[in-house]
C-alpha atoms as a PDB file:
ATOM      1  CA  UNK A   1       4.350 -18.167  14.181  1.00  0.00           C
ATOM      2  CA  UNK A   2       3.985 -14.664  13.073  1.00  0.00           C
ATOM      3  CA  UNK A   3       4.181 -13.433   9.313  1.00  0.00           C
ATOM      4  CA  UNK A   4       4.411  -9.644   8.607  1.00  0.00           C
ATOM      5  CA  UNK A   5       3.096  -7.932   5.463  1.00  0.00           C
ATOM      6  CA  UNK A   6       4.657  -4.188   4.850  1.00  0.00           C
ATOM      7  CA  UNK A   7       3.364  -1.268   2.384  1.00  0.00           C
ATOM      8  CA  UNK A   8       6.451   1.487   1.263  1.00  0.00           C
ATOM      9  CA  UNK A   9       5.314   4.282  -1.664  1.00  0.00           C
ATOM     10  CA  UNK A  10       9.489   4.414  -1.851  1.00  0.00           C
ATOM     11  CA  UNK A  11       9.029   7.676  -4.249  1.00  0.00           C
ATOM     12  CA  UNK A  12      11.830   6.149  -6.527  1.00  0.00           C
ATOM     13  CA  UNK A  13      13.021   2.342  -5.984  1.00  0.00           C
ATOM     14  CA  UNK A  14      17.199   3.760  -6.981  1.00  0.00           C
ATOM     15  CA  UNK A  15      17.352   6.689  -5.376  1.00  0.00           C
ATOM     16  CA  UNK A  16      15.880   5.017  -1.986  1.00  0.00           C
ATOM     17  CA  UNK A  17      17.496   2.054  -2.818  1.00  0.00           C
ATOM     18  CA  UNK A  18      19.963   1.997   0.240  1.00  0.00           C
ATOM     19  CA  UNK A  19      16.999   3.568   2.375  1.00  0.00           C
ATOM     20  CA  UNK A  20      14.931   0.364   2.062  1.00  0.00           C
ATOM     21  CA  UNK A  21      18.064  -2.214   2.646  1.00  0.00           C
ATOM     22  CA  UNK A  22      18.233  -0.576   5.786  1.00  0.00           C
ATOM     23  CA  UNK A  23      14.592  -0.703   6.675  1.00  0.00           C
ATOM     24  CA  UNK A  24      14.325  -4.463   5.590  1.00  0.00           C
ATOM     25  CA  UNK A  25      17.474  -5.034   7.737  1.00  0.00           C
ATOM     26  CA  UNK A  26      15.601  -3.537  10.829  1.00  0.00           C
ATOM     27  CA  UNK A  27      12.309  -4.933  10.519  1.00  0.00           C
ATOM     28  CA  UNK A  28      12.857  -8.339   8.372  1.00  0.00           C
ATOM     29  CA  UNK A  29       8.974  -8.582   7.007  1.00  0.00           C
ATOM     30  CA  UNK A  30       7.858 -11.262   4.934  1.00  0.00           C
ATOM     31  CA  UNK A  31       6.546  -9.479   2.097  1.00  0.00           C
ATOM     32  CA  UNK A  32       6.593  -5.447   1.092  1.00  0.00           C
ATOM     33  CA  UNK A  33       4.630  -3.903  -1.141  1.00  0.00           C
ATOM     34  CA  UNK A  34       6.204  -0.822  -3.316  1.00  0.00           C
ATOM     35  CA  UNK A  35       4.882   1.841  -4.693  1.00  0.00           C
ATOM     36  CA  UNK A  36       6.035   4.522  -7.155  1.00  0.00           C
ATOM     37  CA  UNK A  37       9.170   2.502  -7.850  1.00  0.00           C
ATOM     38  CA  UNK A  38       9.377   4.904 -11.320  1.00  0.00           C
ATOM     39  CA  UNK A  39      11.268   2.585 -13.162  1.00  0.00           C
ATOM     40  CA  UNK A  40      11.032  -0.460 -16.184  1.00  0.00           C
ATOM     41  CA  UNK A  41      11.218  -4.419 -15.202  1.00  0.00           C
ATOM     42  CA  UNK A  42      15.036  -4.665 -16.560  1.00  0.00           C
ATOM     43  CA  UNK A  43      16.028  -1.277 -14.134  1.00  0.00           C
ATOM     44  CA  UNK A  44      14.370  -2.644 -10.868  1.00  0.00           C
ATOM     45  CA  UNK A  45      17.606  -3.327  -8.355  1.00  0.00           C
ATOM     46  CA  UNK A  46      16.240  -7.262  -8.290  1.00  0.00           C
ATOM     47  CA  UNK A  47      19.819  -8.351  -7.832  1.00  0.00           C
ATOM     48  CA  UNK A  48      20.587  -5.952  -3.988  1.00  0.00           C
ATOM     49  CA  UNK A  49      17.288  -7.196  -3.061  1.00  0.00           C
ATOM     50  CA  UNK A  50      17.933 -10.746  -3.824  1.00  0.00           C
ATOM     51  CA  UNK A  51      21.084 -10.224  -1.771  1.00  0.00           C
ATOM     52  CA  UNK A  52      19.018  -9.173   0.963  1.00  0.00           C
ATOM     53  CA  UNK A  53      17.048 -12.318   1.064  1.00  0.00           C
ATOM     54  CA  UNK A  54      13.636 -11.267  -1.100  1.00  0.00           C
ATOM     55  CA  UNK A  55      12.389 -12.362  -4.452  1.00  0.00           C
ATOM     56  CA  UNK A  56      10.827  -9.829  -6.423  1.00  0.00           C
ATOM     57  CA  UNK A  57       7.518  -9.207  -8.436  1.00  0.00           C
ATOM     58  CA  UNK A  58       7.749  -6.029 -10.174  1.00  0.00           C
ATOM     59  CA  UNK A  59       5.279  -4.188 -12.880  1.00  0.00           C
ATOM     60  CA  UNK A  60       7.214  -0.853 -13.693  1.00  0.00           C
ATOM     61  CA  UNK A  61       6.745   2.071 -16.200  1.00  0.00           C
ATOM     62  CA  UNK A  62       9.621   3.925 -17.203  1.00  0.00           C
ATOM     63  CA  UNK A  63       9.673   7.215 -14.812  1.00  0.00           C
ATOM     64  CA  UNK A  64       6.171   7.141 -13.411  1.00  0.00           C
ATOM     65  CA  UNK A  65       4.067   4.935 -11.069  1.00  0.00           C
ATOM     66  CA  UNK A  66       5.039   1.659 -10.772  1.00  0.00           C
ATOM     67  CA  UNK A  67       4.763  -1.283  -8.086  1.00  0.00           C
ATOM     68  CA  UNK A  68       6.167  -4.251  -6.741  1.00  0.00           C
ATOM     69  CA  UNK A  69       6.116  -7.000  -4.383  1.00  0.00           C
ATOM     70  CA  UNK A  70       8.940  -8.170  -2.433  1.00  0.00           C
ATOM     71  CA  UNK A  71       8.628 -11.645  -0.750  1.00  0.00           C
ATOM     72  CA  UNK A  72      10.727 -14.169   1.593  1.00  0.00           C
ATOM     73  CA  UNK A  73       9.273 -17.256  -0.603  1.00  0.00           C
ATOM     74  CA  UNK A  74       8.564 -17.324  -4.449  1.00  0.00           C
ATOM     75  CA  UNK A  75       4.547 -16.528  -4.891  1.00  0.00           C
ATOM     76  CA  UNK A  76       2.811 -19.253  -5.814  1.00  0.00           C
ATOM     77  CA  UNK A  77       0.661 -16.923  -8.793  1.00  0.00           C
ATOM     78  CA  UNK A  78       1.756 -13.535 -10.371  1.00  0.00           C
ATOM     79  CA  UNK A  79      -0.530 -10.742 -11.514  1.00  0.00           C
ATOM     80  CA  UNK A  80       0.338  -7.789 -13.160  1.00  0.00           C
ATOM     81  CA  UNK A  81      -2.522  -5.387 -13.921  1.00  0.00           C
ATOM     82  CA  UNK A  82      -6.148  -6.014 -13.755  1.00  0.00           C
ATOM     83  CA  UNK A  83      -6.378  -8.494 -16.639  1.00  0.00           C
ATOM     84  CA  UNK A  84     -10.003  -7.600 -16.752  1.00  0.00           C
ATOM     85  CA  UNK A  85      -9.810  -6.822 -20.615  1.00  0.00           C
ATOM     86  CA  UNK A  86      -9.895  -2.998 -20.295  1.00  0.00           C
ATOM     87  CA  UNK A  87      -6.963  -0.568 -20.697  1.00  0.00           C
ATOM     88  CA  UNK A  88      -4.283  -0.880 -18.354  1.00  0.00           C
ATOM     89  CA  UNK A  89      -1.404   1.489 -19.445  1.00  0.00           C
ATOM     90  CA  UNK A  90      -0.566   2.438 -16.064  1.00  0.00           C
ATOM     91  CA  UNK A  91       1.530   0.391 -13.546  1.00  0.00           C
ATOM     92  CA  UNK A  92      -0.602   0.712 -10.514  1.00  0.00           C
ATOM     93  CA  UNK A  93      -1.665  -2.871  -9.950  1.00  0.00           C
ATOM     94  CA  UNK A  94      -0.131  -6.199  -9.386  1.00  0.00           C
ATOM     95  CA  UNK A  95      -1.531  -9.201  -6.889  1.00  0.00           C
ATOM     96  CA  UNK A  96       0.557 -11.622  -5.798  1.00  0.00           C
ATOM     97  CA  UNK A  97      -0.431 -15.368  -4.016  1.00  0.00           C
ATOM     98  CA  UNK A  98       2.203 -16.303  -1.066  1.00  0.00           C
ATOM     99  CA  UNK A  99       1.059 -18.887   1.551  1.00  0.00           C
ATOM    100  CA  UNK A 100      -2.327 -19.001  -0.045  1.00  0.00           C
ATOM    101  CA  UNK A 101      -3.095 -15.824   0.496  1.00  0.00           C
ATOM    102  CA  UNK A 102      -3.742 -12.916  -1.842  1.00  0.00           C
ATOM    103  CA  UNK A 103      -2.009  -9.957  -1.130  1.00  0.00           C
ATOM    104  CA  UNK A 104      -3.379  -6.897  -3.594  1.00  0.00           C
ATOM    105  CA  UNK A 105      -0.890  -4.003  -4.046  1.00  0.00           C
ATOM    106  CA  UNK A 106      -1.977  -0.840  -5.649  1.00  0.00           C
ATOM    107  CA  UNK A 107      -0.752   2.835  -6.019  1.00  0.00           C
ATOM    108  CA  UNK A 108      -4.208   4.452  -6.563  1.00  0.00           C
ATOM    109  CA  UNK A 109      -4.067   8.056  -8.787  1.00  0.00           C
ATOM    110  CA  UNK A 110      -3.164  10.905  -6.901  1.00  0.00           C
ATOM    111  CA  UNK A 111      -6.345  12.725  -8.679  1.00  0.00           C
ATOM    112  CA  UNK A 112      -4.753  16.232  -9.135  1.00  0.00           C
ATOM    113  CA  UNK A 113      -7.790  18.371  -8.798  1.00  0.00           C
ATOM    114  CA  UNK A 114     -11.872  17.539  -8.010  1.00  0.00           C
ATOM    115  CA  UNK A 115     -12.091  19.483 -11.379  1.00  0.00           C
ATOM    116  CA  UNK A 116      -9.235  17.972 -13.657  1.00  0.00           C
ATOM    117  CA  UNK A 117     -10.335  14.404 -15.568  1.00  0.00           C
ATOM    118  CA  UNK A 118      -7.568  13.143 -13.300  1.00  0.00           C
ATOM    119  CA  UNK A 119      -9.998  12.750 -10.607  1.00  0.00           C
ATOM    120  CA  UNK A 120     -12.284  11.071 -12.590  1.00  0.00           C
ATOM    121  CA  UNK A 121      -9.901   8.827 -13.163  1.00  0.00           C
ATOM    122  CA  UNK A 122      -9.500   7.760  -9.377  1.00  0.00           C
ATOM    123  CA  UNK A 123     -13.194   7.458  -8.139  1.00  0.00           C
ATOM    124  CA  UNK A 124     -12.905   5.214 -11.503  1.00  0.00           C
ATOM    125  CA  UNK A 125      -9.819   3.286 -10.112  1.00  0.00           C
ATOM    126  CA  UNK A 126     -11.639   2.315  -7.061  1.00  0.00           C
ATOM    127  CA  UNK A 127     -14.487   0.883  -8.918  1.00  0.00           C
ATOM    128  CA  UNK A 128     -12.699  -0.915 -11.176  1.00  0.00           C
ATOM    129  CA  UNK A 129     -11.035  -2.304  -7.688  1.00  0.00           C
ATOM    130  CA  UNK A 130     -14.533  -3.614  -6.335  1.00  0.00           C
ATOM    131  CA  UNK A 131     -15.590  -5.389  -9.431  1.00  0.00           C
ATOM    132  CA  UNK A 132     -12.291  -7.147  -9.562  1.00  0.00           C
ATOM    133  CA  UNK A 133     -12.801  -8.225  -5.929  1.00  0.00           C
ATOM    134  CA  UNK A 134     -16.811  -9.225  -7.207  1.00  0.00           C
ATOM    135  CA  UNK A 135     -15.596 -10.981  -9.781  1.00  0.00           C
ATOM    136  CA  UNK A 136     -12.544 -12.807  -8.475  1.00  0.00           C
ATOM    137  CA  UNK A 137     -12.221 -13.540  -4.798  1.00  0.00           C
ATOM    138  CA  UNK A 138     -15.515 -13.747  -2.182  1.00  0.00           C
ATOM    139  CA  UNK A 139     -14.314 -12.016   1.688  1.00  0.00           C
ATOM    140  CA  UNK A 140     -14.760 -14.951   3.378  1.00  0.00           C
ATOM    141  CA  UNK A 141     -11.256 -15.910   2.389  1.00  0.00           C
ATOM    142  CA  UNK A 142      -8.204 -14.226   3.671  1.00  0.00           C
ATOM    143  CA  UNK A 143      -7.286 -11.473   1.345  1.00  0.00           C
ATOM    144  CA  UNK A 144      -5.172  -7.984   1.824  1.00  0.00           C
ATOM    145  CA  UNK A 145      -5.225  -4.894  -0.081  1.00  0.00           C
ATOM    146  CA  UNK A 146      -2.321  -2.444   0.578  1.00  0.00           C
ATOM    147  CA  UNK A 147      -0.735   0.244  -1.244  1.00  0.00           C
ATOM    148  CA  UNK A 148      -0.991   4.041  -1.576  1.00  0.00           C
ATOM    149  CA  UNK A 149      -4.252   4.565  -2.058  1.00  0.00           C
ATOM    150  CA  UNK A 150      -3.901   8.246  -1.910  1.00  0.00           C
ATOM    151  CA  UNK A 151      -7.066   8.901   0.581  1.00  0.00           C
ATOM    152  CA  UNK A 152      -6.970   9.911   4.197  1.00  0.00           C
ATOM    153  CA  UNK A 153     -10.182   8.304   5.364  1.00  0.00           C
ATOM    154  CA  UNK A 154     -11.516  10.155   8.097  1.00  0.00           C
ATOM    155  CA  UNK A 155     -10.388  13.301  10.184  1.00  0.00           C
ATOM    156  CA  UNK A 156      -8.118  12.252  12.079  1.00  0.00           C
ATOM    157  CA  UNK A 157      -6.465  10.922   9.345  1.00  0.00           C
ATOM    158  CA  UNK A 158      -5.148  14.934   8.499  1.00  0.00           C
ATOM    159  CA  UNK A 159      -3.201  17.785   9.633  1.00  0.00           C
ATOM    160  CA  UNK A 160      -6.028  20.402   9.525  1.00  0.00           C
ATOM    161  CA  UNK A 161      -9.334  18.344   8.811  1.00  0.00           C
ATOM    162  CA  UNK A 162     -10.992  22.160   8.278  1.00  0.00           C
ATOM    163  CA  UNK A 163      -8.104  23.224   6.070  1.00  0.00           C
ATOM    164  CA  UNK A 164      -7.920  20.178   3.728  1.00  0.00           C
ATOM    165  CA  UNK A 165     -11.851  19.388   3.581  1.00  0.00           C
ATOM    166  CA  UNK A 166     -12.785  19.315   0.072  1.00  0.00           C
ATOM    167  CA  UNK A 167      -9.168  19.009  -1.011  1.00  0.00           C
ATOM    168  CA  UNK A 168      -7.819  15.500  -3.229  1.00  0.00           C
ATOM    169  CA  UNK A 169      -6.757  12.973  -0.750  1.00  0.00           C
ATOM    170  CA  UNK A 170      -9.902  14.101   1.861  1.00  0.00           C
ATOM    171  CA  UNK A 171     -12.431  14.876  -0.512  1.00  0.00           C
ATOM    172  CA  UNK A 172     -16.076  13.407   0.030  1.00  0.00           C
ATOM    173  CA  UNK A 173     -16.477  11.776  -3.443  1.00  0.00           C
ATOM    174  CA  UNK A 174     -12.749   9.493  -2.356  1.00  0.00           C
ATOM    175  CA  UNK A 175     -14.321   9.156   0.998  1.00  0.00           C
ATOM    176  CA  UNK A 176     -17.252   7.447  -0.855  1.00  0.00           C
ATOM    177  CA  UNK A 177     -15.367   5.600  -3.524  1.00  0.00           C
ATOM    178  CA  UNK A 178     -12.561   3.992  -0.945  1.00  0.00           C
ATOM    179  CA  UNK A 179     -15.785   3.177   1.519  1.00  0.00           C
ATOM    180  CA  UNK A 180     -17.781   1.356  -1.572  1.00  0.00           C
ATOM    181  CA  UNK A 181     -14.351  -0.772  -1.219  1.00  0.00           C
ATOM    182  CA  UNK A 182     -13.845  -1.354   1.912  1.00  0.00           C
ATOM    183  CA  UNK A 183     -17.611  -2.306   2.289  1.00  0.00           C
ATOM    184  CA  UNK A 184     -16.878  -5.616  -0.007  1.00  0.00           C
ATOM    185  CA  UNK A 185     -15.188  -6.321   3.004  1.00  0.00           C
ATOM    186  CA  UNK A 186     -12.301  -5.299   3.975  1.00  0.00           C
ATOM    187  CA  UNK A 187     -11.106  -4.199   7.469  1.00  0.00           C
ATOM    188  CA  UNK A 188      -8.403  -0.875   8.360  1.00  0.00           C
ATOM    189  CA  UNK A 189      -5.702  -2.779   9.986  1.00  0.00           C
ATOM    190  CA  UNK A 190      -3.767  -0.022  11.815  1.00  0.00           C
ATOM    191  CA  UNK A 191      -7.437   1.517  13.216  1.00  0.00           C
ATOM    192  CA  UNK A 192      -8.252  -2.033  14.686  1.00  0.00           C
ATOM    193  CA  UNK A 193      -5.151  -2.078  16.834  1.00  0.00           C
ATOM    194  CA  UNK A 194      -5.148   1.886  17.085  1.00  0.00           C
ATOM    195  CA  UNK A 195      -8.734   3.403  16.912  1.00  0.00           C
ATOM    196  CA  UNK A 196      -8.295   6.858  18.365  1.00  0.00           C
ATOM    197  CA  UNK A 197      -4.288   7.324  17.650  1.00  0.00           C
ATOM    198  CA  UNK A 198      -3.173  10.375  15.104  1.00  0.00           C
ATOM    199  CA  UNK A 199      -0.514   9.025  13.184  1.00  0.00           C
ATOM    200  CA  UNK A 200       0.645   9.864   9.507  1.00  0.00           C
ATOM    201  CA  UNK A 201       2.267   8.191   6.848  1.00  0.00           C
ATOM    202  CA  UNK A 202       2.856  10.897   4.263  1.00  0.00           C
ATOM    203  CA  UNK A 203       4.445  14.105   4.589  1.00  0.00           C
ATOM    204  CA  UNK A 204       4.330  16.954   1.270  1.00  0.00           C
ATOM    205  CA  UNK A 205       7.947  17.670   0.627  1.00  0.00           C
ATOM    206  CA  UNK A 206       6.395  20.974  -0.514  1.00  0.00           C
ATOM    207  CA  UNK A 207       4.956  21.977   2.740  1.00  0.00           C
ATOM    208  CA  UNK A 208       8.554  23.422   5.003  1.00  0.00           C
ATOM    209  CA  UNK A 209       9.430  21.072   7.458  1.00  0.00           C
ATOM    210  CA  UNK A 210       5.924  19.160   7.319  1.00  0.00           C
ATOM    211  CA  UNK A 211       7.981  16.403   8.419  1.00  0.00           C
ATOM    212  CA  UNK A 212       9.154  18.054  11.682  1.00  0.00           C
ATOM    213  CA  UNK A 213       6.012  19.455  12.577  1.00  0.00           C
ATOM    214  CA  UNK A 214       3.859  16.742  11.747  1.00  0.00           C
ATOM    215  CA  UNK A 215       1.950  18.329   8.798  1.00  0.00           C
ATOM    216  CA  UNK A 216       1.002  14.945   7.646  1.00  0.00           C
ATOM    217  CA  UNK A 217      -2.070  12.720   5.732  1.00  0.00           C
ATOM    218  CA  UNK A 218      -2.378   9.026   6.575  1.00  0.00           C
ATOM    219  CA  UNK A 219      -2.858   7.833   2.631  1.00  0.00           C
ATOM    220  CA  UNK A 220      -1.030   4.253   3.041  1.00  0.00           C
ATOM    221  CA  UNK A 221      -3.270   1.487   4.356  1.00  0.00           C
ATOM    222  CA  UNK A 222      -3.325  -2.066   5.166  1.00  0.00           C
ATOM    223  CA  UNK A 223      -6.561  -3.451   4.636  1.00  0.00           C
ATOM    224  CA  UNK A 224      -7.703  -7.086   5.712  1.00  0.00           C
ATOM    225  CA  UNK A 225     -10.786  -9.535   5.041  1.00  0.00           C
ATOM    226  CA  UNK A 226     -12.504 -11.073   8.118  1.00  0.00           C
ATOM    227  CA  UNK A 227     -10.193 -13.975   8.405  1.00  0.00           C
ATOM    228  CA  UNK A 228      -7.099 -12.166   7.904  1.00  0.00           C
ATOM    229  CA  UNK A 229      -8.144  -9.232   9.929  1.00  0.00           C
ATOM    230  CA  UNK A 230      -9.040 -11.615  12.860  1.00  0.00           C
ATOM    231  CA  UNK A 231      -5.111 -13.148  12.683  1.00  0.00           C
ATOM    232  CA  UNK A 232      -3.449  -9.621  12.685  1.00  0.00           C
ATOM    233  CA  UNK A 233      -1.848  -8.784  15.954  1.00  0.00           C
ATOM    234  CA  UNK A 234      -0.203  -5.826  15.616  1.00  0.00           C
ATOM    235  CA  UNK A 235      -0.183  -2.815  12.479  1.00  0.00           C
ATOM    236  CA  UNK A 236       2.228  -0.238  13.058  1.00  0.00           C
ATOM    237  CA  UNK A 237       3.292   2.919  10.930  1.00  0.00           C
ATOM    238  CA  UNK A 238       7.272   3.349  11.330  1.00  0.00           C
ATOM    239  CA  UNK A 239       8.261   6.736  11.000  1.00  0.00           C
ATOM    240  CA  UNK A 240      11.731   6.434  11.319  1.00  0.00           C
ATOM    241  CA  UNK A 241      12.556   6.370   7.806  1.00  0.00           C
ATOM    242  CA  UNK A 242      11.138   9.834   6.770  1.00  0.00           C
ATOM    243  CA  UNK A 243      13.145  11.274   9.165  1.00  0.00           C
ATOM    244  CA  UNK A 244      16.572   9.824   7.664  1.00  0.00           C
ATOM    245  CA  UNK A 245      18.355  11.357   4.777  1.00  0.00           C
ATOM    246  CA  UNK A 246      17.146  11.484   1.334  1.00  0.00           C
ATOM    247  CA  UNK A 247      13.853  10.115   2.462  1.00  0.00           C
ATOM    248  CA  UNK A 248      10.885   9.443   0.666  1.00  0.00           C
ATOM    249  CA  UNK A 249       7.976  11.689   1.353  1.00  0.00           C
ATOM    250  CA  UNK A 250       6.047   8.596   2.492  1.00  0.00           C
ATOM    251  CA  UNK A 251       7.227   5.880   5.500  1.00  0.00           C
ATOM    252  CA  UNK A 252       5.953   2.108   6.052  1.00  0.00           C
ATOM    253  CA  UNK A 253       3.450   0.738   7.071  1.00  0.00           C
ATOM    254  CA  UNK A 254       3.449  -2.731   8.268  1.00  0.00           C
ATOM    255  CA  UNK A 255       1.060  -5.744   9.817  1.00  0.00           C
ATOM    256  CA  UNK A 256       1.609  -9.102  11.542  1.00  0.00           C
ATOM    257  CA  UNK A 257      -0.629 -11.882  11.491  1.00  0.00           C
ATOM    258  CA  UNK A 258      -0.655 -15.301  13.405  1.00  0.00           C
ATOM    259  CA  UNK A 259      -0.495 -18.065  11.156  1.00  0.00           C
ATOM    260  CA  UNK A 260      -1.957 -20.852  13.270  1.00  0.00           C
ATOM    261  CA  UNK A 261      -4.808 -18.499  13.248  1.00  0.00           C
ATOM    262  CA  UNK A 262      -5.534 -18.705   9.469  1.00  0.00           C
ATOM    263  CA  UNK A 263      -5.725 -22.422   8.561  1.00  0.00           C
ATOM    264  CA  UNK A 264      -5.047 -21.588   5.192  1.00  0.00           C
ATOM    265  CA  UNK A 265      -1.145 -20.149   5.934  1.00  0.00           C
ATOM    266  CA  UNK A 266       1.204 -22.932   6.294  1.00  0.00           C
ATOM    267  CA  UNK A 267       4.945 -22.517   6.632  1.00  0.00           C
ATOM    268  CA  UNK A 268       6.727 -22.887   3.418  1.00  0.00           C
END
């Protein structure tokens, strides 16, 4: 039995609203994460997604930020933010359990400029990120992280590697701070099925016709522990939907695992 797990920065739950319906129609995943739904709790479109067969987990903040998890069966446990007793003003973080499984969602800062505090404020994100993995869960057990997290790890990973070296989104201090992560250990889903492929999952609406030719960053990741990276059998990036009408400047990203390879999945 295969269960698929799905990441969407959907730039605005509303206005994409009829976007995503169509996308769940076509590829039926288990559970999405969403990003940048820029919206509150009471706005989120709970009742068309219910419709459409998911239950919903949503942190929002009125236009800005914002995520939520969409799911085939009620999670089992509900976070919203860090709860780590720090400030946590901004709706970038929520975890939900399904199937016994932790699934982490996060829209990490975009980080402006190396030189505005808004940078600061992302290597800080991503630190805050590993001690909550320290301090809660141990990568022996099956765990994914997903989201935007607004890095392009390596080279290939860019348009113009020359161009864009130095720049937010492919700067050495993210490389760093996302590899001090993914060392806890975590695995990149889509470069274990697809280690030499060039594929992007964001492209600038600023940038004319980035979209058409392929001026694009891969910032949205699926990211696995050992046991759940060993069960994934496929992680694809569907570009379809930036190529529709009134797209989002980002497209999905989604992963499938075998179950009856992860003892602790069972079939609800």
């Amino acid at each position: 039995m295969v269960w698929s797990v799905a990441t969407f920065n959907v730039n605005g739950i509303r206005s994409r609203l009829a976007s995503l319906l169509r996308w769940l129609e076509e590829r039926n995943p288990d559970v999405v994460c969403l990003q940048e739904i820029k919206c509150r709790d009471e706005d989120f479109p709970a009742d068309a997604l219910r419709e459409a067969g998911y239950t919903a987990a949503v942190r929002g903040q009125k236009s800005f930020n914002g995520v939520a998890v969409l799911s085939r069966t009620e999670p089992e446990e509900v976070l919203k933010g860090f709860a780590d007793g720090m400030p946590d003003d901004e709706a970038r973080f929520i975890a939900v359990k399904t199937r016994g499984v932790w699934i982490v969602n996060t829209y990490v800062p975009q980080g402006r400029d190396p030189g505005n505090p808004a940078f600061r404020y992302k290597l800080d994100f991503f630190d805050r990120l590993k001690r909550w993995f320290d301090e809660r869960h141990t990568a022996t057990q099956p765990l994914i992280w997903t989201g935007d997290l607004n890095v392009a790890p390596e080279e290939i990973d860019v348009f113009d590697p020359k161009r864009m070296a130095g720049k937010v989104g492919f700067h050495p201090a993210e490389h760093q701070a996302l590899q001090d992560v993914l060392s806890w250990g975590f695995f990149d889903l889509f470069r274990k099925h697809h280690p030499q492929t060039r594929q992007f999952t964001f492209w600038d609406y600023r940038l004319p016709q980035s979209f058409a030719r392929n001026l694009g960053w891969r910032l949205d990741h699926i990211l696995a522990t050992e046991p759940a990276a060993g069960a994934c059998v496929e992680c694809e990036v569907d570009s379809a939907p930036r190529g529709r009408e009134n797209p989002s400047d980002h497209t999905p990203v989604w992963a499938a695992f075998d179950i009856g390879k992860i003892g602790i999945l069972s079939a609800p």
